[in-house]
C-alpha atoms as a PDB file:
ATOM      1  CA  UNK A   1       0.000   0.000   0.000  1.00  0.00           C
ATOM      2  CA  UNK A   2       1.207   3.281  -0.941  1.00  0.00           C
ATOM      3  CA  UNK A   3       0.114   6.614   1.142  1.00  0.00           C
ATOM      4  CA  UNK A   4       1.241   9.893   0.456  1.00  0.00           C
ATOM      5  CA  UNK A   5       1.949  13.050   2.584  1.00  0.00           C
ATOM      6  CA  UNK A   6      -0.928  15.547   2.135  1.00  0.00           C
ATOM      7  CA  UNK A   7       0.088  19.162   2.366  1.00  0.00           C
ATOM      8  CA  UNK A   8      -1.982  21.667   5.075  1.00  0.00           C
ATOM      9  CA  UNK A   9      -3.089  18.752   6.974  1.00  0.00           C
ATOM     10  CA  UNK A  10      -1.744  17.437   9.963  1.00  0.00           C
ATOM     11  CA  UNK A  11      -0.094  13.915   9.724  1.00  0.00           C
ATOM     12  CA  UNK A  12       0.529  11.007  11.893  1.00  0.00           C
ATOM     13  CA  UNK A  13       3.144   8.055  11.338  1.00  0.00           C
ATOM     14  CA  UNK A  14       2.578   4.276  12.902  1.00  0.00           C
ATOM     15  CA  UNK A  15       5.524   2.294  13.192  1.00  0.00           C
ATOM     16  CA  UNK A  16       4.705  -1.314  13.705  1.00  0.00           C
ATOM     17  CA  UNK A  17       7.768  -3.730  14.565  1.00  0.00           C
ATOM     18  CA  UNK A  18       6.715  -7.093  13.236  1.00  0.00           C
ATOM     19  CA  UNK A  19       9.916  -8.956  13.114  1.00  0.00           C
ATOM     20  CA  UNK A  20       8.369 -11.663  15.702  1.00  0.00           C
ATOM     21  CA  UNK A  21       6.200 -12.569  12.499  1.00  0.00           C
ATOM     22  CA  UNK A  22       8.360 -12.926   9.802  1.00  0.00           C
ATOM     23  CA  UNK A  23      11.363 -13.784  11.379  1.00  0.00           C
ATOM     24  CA  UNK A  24      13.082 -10.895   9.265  1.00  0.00           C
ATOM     25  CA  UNK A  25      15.186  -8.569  12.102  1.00  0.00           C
ATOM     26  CA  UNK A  26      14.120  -5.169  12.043  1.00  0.00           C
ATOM     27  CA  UNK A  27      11.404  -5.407   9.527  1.00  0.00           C
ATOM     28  CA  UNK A  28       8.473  -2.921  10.252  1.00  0.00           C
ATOM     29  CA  UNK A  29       5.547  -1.556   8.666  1.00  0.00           C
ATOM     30  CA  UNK A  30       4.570   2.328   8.807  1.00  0.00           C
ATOM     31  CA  UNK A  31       1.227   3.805   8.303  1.00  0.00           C
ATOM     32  CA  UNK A  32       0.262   7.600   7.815  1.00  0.00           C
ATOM     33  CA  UNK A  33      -2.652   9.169   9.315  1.00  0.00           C
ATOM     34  CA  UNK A  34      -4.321  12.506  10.088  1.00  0.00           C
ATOM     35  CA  UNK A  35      -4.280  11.886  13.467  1.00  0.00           C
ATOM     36  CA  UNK A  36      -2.668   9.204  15.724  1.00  0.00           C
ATOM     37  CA  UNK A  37      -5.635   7.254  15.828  1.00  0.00           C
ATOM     38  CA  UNK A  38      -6.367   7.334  12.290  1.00  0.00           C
ATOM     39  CA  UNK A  39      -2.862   6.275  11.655  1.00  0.00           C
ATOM     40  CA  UNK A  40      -3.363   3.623  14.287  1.00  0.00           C
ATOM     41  CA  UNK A  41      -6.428   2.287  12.443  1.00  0.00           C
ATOM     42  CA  UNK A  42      -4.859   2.120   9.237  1.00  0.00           C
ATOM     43  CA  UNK A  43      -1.839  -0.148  11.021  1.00  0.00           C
ATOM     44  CA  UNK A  44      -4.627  -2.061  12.446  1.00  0.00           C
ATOM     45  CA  UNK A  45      -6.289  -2.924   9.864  1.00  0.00           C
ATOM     46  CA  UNK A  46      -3.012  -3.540   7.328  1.00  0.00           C
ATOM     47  CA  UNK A  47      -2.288  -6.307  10.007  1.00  0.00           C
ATOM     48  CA  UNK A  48      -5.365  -7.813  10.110  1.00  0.00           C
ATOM     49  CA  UNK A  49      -5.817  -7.458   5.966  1.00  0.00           C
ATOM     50  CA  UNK A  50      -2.076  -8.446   4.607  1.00  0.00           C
ATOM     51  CA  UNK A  51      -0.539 -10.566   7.516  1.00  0.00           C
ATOM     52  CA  UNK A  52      -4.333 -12.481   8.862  1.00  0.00           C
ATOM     53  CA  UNK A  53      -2.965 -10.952  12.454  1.00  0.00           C
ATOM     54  CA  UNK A  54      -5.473 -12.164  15.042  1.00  0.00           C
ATOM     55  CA  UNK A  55      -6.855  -9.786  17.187  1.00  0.00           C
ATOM     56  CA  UNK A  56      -4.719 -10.996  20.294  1.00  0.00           C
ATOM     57  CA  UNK A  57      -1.862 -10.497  17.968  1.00  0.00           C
ATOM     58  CA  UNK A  58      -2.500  -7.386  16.446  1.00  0.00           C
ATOM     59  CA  UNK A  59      -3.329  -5.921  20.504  1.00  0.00           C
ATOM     60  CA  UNK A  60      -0.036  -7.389  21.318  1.00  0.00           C
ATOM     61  CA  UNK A  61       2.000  -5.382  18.265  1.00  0.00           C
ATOM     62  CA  UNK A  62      -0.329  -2.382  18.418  1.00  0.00           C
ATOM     63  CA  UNK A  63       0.809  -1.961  22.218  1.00  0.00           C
ATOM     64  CA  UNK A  64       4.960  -1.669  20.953  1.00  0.00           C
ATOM     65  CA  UNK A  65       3.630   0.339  18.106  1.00  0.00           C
ATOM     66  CA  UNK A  66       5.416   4.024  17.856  1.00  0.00           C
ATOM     67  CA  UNK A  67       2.931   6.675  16.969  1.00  0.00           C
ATOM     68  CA  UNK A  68       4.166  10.257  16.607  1.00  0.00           C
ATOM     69  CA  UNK A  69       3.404  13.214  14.486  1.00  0.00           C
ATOM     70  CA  UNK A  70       5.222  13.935  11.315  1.00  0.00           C
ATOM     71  CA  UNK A  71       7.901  16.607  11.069  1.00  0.00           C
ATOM     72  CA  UNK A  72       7.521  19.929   8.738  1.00  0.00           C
ATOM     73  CA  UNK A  73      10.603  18.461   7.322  1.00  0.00           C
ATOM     74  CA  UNK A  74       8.839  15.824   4.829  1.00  0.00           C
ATOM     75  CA  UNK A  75       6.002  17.492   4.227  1.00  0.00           C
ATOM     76  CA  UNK A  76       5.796  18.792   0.347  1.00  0.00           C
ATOM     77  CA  UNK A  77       6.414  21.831  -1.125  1.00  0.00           C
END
């Protein structure tokens, strides 16, 4: 899934460590949002849809999940 950076709105990233599942060190997903829970959400639901994450799992990932706002830095011009 690709998500891009909208300009004038606020944005939210969700960094998702799921190494435990693929056995790959360091592998993460990140999802973009306009708010933390939106971003949140969208992690949420990208486990459940492209890894079949059960709930107990996705709880489990969601609660090491890093969820902070975007700096002015990437957004575009």
């Amino acid at each position: 899934m690709v998500q891009e950076i909208r300009s004038n709105e606020p944005q939210y990233v969700c960094v998702v460590a799921i190494e435990k599942m693929t056995g790959n060190q360091d592998e993460e997903i990140m999802t973009l949002g306009v708010s933390a829970d939106d971003a949140k959400g969208q992690a949420m639901q990208l486990l459940a849809d492209n890894y079949q994450c059960q709930e107990a799992q996705i709880v489990e990932l969601m609660q090491q999940a890093k969820i902070e706002p975007i700096g002015q830095w990437c957004a575009p011009k």
